[in-house]
N, C-alpha and C. Protein backbone atom coordinates (compact mmCIF):
# COMPACT_ATOMS: atom_id res chain seq x y z
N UNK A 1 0.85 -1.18 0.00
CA UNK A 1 0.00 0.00 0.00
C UNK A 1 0.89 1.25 0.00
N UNK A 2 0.72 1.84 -0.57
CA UNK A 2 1.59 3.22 -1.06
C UNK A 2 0.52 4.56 -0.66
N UNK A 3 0.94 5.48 -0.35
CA UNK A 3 0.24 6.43 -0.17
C UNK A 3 0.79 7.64 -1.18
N UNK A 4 0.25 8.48 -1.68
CA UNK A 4 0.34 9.24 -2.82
C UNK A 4 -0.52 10.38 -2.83
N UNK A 5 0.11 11.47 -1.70
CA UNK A 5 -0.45 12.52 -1.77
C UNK A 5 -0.32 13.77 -2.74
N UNK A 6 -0.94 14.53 -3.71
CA UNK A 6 -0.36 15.25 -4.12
C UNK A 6 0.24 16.86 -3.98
N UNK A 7 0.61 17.43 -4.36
CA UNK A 7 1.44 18.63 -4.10
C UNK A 7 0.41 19.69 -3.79
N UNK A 8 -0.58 19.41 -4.17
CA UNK A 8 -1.53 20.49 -3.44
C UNK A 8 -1.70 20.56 -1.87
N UNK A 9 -1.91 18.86 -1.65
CA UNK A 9 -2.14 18.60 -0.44
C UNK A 9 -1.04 19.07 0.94
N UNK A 10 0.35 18.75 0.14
CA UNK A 10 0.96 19.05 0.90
C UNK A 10 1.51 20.60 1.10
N UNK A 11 0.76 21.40 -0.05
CA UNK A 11 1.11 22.82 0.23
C UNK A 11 -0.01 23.22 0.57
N UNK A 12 -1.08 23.03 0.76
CA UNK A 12 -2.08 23.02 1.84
C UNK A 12 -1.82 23.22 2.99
N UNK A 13 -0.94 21.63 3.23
CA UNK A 13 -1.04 21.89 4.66
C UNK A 13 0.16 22.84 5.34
N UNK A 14 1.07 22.87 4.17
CA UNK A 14 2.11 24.21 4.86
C UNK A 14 1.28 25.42 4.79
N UNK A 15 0.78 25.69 4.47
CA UNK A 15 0.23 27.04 4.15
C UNK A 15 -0.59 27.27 5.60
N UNK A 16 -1.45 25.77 6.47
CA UNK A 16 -2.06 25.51 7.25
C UNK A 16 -1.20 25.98 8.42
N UNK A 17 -0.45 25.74 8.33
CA UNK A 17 0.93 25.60 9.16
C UNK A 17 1.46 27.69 9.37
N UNK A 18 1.57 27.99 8.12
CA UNK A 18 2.12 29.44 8.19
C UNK A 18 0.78 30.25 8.31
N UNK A 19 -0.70 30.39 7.77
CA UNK A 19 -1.56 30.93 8.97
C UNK A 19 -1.82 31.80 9.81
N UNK A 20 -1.29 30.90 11.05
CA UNK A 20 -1.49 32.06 11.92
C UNK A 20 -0.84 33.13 12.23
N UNK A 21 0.78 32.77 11.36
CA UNK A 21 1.71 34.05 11.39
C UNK A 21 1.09 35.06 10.36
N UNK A 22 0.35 34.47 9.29
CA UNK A 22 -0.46 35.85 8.54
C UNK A 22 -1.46 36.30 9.25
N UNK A 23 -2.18 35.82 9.67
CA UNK A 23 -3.37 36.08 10.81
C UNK A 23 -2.64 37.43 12.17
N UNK A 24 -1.42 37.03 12.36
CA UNK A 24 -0.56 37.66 13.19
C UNK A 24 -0.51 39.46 12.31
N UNK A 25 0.32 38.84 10.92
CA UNK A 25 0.94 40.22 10.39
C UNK A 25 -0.22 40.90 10.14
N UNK A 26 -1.69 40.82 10.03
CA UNK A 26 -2.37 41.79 9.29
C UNK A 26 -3.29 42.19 10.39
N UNK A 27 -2.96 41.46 11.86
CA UNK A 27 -3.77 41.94 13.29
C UNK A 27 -2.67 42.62 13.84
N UNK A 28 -3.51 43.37 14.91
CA UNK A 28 -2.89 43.89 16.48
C UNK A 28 -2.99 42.97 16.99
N UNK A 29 -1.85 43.54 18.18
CA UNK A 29 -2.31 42.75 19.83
C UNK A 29 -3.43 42.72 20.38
N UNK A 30 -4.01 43.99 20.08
CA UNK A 30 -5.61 44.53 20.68
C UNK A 30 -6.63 43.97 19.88
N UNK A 31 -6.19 43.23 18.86
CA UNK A 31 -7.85 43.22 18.19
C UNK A 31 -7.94 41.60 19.04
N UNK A 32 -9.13 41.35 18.82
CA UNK A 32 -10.20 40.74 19.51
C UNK A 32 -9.65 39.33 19.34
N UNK A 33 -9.72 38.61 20.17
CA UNK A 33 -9.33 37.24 19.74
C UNK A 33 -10.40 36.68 18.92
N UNK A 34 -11.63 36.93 19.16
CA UNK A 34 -12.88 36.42 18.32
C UNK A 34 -12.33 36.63 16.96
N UNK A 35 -12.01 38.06 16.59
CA UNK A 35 -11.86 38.35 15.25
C UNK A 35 -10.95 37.34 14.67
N UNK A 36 -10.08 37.89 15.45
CA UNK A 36 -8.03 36.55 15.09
C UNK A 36 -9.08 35.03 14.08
N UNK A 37 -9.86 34.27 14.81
CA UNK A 37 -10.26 33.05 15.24
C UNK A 37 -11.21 33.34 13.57
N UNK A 38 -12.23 34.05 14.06
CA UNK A 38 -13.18 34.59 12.38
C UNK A 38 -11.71 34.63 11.20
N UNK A 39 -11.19 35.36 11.34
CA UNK A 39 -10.21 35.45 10.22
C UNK A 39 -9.57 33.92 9.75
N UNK A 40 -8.99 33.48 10.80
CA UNK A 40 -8.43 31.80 10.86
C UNK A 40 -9.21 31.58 9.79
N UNK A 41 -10.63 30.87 10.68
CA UNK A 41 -11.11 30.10 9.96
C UNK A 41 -11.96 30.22 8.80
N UNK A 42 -11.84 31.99 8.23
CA UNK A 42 -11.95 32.05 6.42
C UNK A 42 -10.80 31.98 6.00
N UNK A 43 -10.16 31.95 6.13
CA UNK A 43 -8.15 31.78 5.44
C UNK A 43 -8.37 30.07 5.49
N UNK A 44 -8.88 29.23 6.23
CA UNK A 44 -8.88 28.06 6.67
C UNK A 44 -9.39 27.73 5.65
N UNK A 45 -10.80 27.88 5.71
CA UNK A 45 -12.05 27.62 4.59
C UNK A 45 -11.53 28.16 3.67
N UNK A 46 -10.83 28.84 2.97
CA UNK A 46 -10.44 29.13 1.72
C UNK A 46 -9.41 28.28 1.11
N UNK A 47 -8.19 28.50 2.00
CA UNK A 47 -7.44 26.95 2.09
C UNK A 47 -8.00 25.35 1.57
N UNK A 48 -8.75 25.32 2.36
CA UNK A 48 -9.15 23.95 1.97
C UNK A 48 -9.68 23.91 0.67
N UNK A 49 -11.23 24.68 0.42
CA UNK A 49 -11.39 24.55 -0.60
C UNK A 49 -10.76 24.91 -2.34
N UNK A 50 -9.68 25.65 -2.09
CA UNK A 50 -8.49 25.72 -2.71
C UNK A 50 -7.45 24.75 -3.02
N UNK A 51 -7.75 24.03 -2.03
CA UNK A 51 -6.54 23.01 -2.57
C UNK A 51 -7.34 21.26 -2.77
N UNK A 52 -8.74 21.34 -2.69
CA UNK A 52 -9.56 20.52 -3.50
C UNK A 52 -9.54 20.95 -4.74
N UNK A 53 -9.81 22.34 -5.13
CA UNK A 53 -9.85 22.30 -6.56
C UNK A 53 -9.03 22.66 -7.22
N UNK A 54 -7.86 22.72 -6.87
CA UNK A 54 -6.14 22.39 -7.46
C UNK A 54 -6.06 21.06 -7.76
N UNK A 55 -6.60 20.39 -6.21
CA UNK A 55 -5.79 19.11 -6.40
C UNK A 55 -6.71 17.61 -7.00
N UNK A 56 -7.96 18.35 -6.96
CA UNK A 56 -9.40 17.09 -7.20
C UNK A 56 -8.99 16.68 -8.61
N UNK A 57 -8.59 17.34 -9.60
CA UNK A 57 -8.38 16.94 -11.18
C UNK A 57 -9.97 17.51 -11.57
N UNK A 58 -10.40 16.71 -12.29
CA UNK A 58 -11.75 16.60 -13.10
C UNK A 58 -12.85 17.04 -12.44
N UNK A 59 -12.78 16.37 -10.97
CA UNK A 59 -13.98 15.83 -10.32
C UNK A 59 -14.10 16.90 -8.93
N UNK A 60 -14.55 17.75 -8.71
CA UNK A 60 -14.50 18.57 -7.39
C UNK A 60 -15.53 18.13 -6.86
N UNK A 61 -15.00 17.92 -5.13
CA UNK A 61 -16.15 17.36 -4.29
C UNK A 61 -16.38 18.51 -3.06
N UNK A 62 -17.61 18.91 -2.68
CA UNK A 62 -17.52 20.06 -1.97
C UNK A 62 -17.51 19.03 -0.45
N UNK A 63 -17.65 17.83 -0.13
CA UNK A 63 -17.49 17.12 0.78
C UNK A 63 -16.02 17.32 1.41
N UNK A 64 -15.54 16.97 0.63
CA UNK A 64 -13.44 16.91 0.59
C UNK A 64 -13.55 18.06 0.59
N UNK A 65 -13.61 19.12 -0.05
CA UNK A 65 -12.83 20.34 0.47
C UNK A 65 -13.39 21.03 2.28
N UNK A 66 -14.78 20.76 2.39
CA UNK A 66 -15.15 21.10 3.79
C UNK A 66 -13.88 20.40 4.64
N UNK A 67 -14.18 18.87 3.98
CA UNK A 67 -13.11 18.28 5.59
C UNK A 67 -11.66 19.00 5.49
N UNK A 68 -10.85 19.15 4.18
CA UNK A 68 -9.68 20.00 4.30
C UNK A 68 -9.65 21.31 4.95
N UNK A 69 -10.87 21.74 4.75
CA UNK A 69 -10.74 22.85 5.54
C UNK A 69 -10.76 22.73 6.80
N UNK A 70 -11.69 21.73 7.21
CA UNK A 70 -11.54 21.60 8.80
C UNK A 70 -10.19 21.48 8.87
N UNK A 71 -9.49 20.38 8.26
CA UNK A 71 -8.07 20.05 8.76
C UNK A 71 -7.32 21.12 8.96
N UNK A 72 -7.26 21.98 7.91
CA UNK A 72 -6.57 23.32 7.50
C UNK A 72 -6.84 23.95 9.11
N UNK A 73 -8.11 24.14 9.66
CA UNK A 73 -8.11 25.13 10.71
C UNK A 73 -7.74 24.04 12.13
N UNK A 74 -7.70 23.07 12.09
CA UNK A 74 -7.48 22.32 13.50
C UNK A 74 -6.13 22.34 13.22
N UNK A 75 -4.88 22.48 11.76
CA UNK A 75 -3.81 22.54 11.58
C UNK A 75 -3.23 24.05 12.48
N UNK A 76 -3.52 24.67 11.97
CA UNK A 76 -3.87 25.92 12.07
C UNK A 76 -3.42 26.81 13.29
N UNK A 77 -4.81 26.10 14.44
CA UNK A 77 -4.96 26.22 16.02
C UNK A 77 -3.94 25.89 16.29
N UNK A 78 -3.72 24.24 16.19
CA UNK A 78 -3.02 23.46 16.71
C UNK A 78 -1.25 24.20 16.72
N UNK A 79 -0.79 24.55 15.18
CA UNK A 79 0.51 24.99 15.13
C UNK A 79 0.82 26.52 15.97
N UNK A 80 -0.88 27.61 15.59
CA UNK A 80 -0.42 28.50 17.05
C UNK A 80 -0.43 28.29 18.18
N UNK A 81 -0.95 27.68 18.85
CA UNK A 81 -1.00 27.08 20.29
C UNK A 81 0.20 26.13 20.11
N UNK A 82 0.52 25.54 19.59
CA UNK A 82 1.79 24.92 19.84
C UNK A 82 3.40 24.73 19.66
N UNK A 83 3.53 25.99 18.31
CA UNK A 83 4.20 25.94 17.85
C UNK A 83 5.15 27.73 18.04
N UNK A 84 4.01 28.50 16.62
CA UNK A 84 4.40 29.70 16.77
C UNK A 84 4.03 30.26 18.15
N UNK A 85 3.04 30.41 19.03
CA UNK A 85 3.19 31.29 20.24
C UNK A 85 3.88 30.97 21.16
N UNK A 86 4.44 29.96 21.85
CA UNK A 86 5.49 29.77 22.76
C UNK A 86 6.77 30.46 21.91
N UNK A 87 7.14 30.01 20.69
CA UNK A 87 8.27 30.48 20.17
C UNK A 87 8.35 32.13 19.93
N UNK A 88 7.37 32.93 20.31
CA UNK A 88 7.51 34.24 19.81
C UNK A 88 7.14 34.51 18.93
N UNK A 89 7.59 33.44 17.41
CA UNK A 89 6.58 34.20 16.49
C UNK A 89 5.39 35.05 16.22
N UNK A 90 4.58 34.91 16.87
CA UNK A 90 3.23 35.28 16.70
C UNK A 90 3.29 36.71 17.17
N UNK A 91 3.73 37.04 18.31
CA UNK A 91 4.36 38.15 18.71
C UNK A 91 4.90 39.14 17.75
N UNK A 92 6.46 38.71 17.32
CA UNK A 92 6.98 39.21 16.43
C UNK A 92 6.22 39.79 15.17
N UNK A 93 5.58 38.67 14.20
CA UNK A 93 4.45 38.60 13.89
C UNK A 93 3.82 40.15 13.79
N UNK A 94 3.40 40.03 14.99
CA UNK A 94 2.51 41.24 15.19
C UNK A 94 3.06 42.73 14.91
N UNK A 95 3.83 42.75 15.71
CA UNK A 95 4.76 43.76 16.12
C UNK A 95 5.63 44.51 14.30
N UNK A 96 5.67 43.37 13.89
CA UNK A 96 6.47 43.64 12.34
C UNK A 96 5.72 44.71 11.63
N UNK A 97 4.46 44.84 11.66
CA UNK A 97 3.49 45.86 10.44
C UNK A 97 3.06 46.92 11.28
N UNK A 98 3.02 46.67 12.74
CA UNK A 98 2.42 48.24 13.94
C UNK A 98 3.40 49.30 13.57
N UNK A 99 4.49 49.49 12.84
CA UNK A 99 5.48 50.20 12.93
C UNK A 99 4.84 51.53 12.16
N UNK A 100 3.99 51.51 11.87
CA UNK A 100 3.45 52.82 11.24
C UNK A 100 1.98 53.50 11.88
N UNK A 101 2.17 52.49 12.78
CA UNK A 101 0.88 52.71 13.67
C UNK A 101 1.34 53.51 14.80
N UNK A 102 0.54 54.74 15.64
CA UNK A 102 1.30 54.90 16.90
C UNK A 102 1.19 54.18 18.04
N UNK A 103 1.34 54.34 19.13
CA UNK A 103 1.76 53.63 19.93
C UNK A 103 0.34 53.69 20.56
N UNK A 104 -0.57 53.28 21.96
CA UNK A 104 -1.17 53.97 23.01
C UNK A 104 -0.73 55.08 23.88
N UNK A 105 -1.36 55.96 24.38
CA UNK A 105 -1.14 56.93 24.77
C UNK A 105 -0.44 55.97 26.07
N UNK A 106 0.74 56.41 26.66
CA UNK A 106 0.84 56.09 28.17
C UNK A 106 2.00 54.65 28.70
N UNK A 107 2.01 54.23 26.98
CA UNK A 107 3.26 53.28 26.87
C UNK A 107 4.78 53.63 26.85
């Protein structure tokens, strides 16, 4: 048994993977975690169904791309909570595009 994923799939799931550092660069610290989470999971849902119909050939199934998308956003969670926010990224992240923003009064 061979498994034979193709190149969509697996740039899917990097893309699943990098995420929340875009989710990072185009938020504040201050905006809402609700929002962060809304944003995720249309970048998620777009994701997925993006890389069904890259990768389906002929035949697009809107079944398969829902579940990729789920995957895409439990990828997603999973790599900020586990990956980029202990490491800083997400932080950094943030901090990279505020630079034209001012500060709060009092910082």
């Amino acid at each position: 048994m061979t498994i034979d994923l193709d190149r969509a799939y697996w740039l899917g799931l990097l893309i699943s993977v990098v995420l929340p550092v875009l989710v990072g660069l185009v938020t504040t610290r201050v905006t809402h975690a609700g929002i962060k989470a809304v944003l995720l999971l249309a970048l998620s849902g777009l994701n997925g169904f993006l890389v069904e119909l890259v990768g389906a050939g002929p035949s697009w199934d809107a079944n398969t791309a829902a579940v990729l998308a789920a995957v895409s956003f439990a990828t997603a969670v999973l790599a900020h909570f586990g990956l980029w926010k202990p490491t800083g990224v997400s932080g950094k992240a943030q901090d990279s595009l505020i630079t034209g923003r001012s500060a709060p009064r009092g910082v």
